[in-house]
C-alpha atoms as a PDB file:
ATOM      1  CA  UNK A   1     -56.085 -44.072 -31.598  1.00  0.00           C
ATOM      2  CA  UNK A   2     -56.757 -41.660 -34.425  1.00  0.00           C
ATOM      3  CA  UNK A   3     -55.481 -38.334 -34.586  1.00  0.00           C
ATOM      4  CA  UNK A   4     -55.982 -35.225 -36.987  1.00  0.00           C
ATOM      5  CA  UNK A   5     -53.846 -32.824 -38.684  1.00  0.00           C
ATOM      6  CA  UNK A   6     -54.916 -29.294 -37.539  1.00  0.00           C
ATOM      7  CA  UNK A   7     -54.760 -27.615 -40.690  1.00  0.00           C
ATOM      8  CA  UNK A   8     -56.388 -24.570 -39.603  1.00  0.00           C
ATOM      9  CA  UNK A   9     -55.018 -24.233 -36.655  1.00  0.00           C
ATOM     10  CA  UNK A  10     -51.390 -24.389 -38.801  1.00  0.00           C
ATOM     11  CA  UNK A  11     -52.402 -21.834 -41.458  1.00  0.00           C
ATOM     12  CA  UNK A  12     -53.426 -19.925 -38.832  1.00  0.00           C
ATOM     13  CA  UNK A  13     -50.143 -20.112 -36.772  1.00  0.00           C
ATOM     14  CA  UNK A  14     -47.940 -19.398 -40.313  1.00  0.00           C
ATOM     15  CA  UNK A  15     -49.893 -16.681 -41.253  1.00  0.00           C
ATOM     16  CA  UNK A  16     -49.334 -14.526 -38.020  1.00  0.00           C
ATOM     17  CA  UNK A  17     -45.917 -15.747 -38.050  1.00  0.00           C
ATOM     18  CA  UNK A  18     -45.765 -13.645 -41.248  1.00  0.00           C
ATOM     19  CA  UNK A  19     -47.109 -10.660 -40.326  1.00  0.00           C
ATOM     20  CA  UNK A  20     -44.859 -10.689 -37.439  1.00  0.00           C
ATOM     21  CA  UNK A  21     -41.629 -11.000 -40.244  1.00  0.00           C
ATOM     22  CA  UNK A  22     -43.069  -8.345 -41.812  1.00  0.00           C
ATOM     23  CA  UNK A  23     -43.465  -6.255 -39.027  1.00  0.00           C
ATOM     24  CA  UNK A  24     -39.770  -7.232 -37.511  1.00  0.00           C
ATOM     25  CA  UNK A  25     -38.726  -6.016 -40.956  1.00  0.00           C
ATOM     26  CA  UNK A  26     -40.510  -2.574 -40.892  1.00  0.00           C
ATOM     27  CA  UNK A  27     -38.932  -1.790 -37.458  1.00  0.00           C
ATOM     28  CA  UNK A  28     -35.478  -2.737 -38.029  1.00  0.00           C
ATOM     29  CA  UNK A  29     -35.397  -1.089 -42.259  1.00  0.00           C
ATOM     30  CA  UNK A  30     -38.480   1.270 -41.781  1.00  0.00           C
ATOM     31  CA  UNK A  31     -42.175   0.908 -44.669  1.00  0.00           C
ATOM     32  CA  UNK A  32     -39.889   0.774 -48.214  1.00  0.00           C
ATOM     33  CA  UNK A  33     -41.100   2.294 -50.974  1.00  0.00           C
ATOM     34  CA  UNK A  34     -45.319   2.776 -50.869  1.00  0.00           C
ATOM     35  CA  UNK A  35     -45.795   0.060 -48.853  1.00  0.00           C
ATOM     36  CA  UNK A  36     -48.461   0.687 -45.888  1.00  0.00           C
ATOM     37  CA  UNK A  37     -50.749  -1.557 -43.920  1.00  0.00           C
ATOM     38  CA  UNK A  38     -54.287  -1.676 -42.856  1.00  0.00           C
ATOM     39  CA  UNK A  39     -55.097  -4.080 -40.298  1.00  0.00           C
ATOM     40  CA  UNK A  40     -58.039  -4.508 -38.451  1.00  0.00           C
ATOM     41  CA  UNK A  41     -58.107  -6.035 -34.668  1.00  0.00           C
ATOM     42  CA  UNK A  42     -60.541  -7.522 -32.342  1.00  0.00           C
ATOM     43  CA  UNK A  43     -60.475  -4.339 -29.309  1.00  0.00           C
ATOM     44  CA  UNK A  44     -62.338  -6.864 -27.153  1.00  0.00           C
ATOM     45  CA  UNK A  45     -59.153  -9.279 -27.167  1.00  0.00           C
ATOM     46  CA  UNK A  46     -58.382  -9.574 -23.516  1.00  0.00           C
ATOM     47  CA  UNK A  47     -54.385  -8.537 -24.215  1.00  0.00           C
ATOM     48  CA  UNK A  48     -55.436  -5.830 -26.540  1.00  0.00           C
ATOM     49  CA  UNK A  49     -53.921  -2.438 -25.316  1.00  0.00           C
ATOM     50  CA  UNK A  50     -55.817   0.641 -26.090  1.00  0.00           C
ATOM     51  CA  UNK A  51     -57.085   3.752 -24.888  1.00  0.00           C
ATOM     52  CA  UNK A  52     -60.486   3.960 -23.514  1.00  0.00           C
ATOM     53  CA  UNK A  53     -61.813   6.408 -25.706  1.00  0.00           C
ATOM     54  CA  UNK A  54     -60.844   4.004 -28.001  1.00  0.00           C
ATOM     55  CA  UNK A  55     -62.414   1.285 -27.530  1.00  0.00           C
ATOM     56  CA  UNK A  56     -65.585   2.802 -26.607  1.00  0.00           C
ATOM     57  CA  UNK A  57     -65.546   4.571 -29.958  1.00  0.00           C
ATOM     58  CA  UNK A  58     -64.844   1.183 -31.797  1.00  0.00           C
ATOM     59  CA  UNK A  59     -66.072  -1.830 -29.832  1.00  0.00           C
ATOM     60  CA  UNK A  60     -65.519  -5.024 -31.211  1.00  0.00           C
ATOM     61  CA  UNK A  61     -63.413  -4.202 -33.755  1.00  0.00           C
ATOM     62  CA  UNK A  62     -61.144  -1.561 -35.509  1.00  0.00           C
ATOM     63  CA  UNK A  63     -58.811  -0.634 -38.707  1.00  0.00           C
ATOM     64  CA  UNK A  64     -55.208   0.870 -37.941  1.00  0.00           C
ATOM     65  CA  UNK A  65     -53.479   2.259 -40.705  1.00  0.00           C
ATOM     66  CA  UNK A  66     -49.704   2.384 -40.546  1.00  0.00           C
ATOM     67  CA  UNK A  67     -48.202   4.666 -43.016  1.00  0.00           C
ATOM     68  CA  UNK A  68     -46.558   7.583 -43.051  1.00  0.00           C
ATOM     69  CA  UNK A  69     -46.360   8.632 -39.435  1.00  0.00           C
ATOM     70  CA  UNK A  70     -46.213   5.883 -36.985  1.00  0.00           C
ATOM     71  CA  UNK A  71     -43.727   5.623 -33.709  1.00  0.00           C
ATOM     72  CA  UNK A  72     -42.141   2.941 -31.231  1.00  0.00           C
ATOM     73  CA  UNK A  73     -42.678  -0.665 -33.034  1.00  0.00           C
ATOM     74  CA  UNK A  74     -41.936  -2.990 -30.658  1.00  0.00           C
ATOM     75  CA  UNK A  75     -42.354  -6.124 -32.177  1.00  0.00           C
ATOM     76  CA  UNK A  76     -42.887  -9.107 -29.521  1.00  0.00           C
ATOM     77  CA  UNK A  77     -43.247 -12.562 -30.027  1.00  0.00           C
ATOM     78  CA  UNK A  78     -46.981 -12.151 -29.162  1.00  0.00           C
ATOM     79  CA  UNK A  79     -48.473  -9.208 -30.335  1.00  0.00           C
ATOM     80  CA  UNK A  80     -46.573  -5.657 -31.228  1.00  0.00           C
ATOM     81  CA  UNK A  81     -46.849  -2.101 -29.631  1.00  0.00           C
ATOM     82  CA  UNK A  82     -47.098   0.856 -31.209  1.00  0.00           C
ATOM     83  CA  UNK A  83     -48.040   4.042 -31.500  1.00  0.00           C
ATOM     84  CA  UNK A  84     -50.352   5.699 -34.145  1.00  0.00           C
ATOM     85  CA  UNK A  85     -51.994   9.246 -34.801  1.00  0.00           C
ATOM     86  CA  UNK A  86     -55.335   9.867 -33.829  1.00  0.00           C
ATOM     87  CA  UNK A  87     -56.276  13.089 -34.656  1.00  0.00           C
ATOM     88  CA  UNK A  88     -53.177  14.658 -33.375  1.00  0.00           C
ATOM     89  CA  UNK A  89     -52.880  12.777 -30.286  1.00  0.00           C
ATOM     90  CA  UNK A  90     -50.177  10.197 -30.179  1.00  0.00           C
ATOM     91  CA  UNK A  91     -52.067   6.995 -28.536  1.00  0.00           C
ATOM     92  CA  UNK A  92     -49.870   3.651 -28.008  1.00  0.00           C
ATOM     93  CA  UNK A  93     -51.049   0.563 -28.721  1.00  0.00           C
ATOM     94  CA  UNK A  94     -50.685  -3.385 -28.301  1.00  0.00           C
ATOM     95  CA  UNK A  95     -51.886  -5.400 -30.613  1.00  0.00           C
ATOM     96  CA  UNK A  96     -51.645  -9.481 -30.057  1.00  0.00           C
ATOM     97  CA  UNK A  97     -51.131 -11.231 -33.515  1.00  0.00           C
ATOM     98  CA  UNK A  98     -54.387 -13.164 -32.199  1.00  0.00           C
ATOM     99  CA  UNK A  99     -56.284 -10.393 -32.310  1.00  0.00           C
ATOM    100  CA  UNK A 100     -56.025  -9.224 -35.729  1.00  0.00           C
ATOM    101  CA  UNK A 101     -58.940 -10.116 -38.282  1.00  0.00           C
ATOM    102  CA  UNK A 102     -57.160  -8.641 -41.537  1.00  0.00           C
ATOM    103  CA  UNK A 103     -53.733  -7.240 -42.842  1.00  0.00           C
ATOM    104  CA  UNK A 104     -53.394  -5.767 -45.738  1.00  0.00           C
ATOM    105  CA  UNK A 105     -51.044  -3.997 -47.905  1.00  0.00           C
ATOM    106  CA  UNK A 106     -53.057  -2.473 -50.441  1.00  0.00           C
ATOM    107  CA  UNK A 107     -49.601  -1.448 -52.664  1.00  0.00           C
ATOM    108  CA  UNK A 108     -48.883  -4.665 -53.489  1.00  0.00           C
ATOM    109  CA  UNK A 109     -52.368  -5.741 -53.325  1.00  0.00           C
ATOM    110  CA  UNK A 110     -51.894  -8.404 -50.874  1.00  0.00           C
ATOM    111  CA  UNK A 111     -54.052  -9.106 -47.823  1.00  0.00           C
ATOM    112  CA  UNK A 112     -54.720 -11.954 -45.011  1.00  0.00           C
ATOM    113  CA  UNK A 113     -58.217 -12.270 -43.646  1.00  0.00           C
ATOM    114  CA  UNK A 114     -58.840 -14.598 -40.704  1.00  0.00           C
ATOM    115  CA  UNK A 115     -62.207 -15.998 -40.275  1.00  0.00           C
ATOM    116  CA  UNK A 116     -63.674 -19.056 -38.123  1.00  0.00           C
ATOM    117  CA  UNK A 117     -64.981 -21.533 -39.826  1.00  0.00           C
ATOM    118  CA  UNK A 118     -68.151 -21.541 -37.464  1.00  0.00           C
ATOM    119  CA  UNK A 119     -68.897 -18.173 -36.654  1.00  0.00           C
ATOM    120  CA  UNK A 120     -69.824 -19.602 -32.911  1.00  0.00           C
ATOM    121  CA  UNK A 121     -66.573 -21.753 -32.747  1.00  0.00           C
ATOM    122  CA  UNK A 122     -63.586 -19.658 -32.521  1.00  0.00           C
ATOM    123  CA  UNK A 123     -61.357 -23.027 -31.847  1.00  0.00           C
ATOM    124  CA  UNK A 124     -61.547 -23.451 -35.752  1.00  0.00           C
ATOM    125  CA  UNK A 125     -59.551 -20.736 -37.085  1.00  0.00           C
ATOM    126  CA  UNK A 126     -59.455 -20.697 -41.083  1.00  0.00           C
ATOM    127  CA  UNK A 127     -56.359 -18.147 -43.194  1.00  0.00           C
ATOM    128  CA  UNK A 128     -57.487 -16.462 -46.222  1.00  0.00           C
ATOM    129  CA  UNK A 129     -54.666 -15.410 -48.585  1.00  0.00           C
ATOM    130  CA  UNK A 130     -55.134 -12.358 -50.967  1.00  0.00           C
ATOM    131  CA  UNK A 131     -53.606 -11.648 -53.439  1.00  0.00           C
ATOM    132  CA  UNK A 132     -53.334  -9.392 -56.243  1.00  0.00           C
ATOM    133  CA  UNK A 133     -55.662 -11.954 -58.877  1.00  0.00           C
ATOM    134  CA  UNK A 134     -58.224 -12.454 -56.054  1.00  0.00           C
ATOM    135  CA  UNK A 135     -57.898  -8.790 -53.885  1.00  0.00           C
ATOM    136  CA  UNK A 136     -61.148  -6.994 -53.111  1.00  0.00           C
ATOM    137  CA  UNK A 137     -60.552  -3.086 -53.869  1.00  0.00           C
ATOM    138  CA  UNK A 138     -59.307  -1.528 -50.705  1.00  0.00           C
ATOM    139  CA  UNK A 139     -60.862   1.864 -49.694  1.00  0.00           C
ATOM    140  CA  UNK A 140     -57.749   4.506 -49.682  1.00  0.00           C
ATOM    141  CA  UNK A 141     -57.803   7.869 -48.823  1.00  0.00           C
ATOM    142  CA  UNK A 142     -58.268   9.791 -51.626  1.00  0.00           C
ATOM    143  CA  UNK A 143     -55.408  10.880 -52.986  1.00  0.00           C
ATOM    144  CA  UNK A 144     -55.772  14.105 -55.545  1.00  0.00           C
ATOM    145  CA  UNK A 145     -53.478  13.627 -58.433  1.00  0.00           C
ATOM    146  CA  UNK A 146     -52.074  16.714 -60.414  1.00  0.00           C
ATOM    147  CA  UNK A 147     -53.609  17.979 -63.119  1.00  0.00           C
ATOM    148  CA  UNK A 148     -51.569  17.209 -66.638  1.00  0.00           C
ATOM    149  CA  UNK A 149     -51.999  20.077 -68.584  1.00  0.00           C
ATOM    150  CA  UNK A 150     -50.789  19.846 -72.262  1.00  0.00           C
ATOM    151  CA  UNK A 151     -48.983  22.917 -73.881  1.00  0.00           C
ATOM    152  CA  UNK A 152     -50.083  22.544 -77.061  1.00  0.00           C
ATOM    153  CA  UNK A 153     -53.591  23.740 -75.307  1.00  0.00           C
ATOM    154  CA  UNK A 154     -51.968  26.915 -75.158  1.00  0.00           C
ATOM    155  CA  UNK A 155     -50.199  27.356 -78.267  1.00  0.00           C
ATOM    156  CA  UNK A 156     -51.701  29.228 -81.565  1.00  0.00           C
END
């Protein structure tokens, strides 16, 4: 009788288990220093938790950003709640750690994309690792820095 090692399956398993640290972290201590996180998240999942408006304006899939105002992370051993801004309107959330497609946290240029490695067979789950060597550019919102202007511009 021959068995395999689930390798996948494993990365898979670690890799949530991470964000999950992470996110027990942030709602003990609070985000330190710039760090935010993007993460996107199948709204189909069956123990996904979001308004309707919601998920009729992003079926299949959608990109949370938790940064500077977010409110009531419960972190679970399954999934976390919480609840973001949309537009002025508190909305709560529940997210299962099965759901999510990417996290990212673009300040330390570090990211986790997970993929199937058949696009029809979801029982093959794959972990992709980015980091700051191998990161595609994030999309931020654009920040407006201040204008430097030298003094010597001025002088005669």
């Amino acid at each position: 009788m021959s068995r395999d090692i689930d390798y996948g399956n494993l990365m898979h398993s670690a890799m949530r288990g991470l964000i999950r640290t992470v996110l027990e972290d942030v709602a003990e201590h609070g985000l330190p220093g710039n760090h935010h996180f993007f993460i996107t998240f199948d709204t189909n999942h069956p123990d996904a938790q979001l308004a309707e408006w919601l998920s009729d304006r992003y079926p299949g899939e959608m990109t949370v950003v938790m940064q500077h105002w977010f409110d009531n992370l419960d972190v679970g051993e399954d999934g976390f709640g919480v609840t973001l801004n949309f537009g002025d309107a508190p909305e709560p959330l529940y997210i299962p750690y099965d759901a999510i497609k990417t996290f990212v946290d673009p300040s330390v240029e570090f990211g986790l994309r997970f993929e199937s490695a058949d696009p029809e067979d979801d029982e093959s789950p794959l972990a992709e690792i980015t980091t700051a060597a191998d990161a595609e550019p994030v999309e931020e919102p654009e920040q407006k820095d201040a204008d430097v202007v030298s003094l010597d511009s001025f002088r005669k």
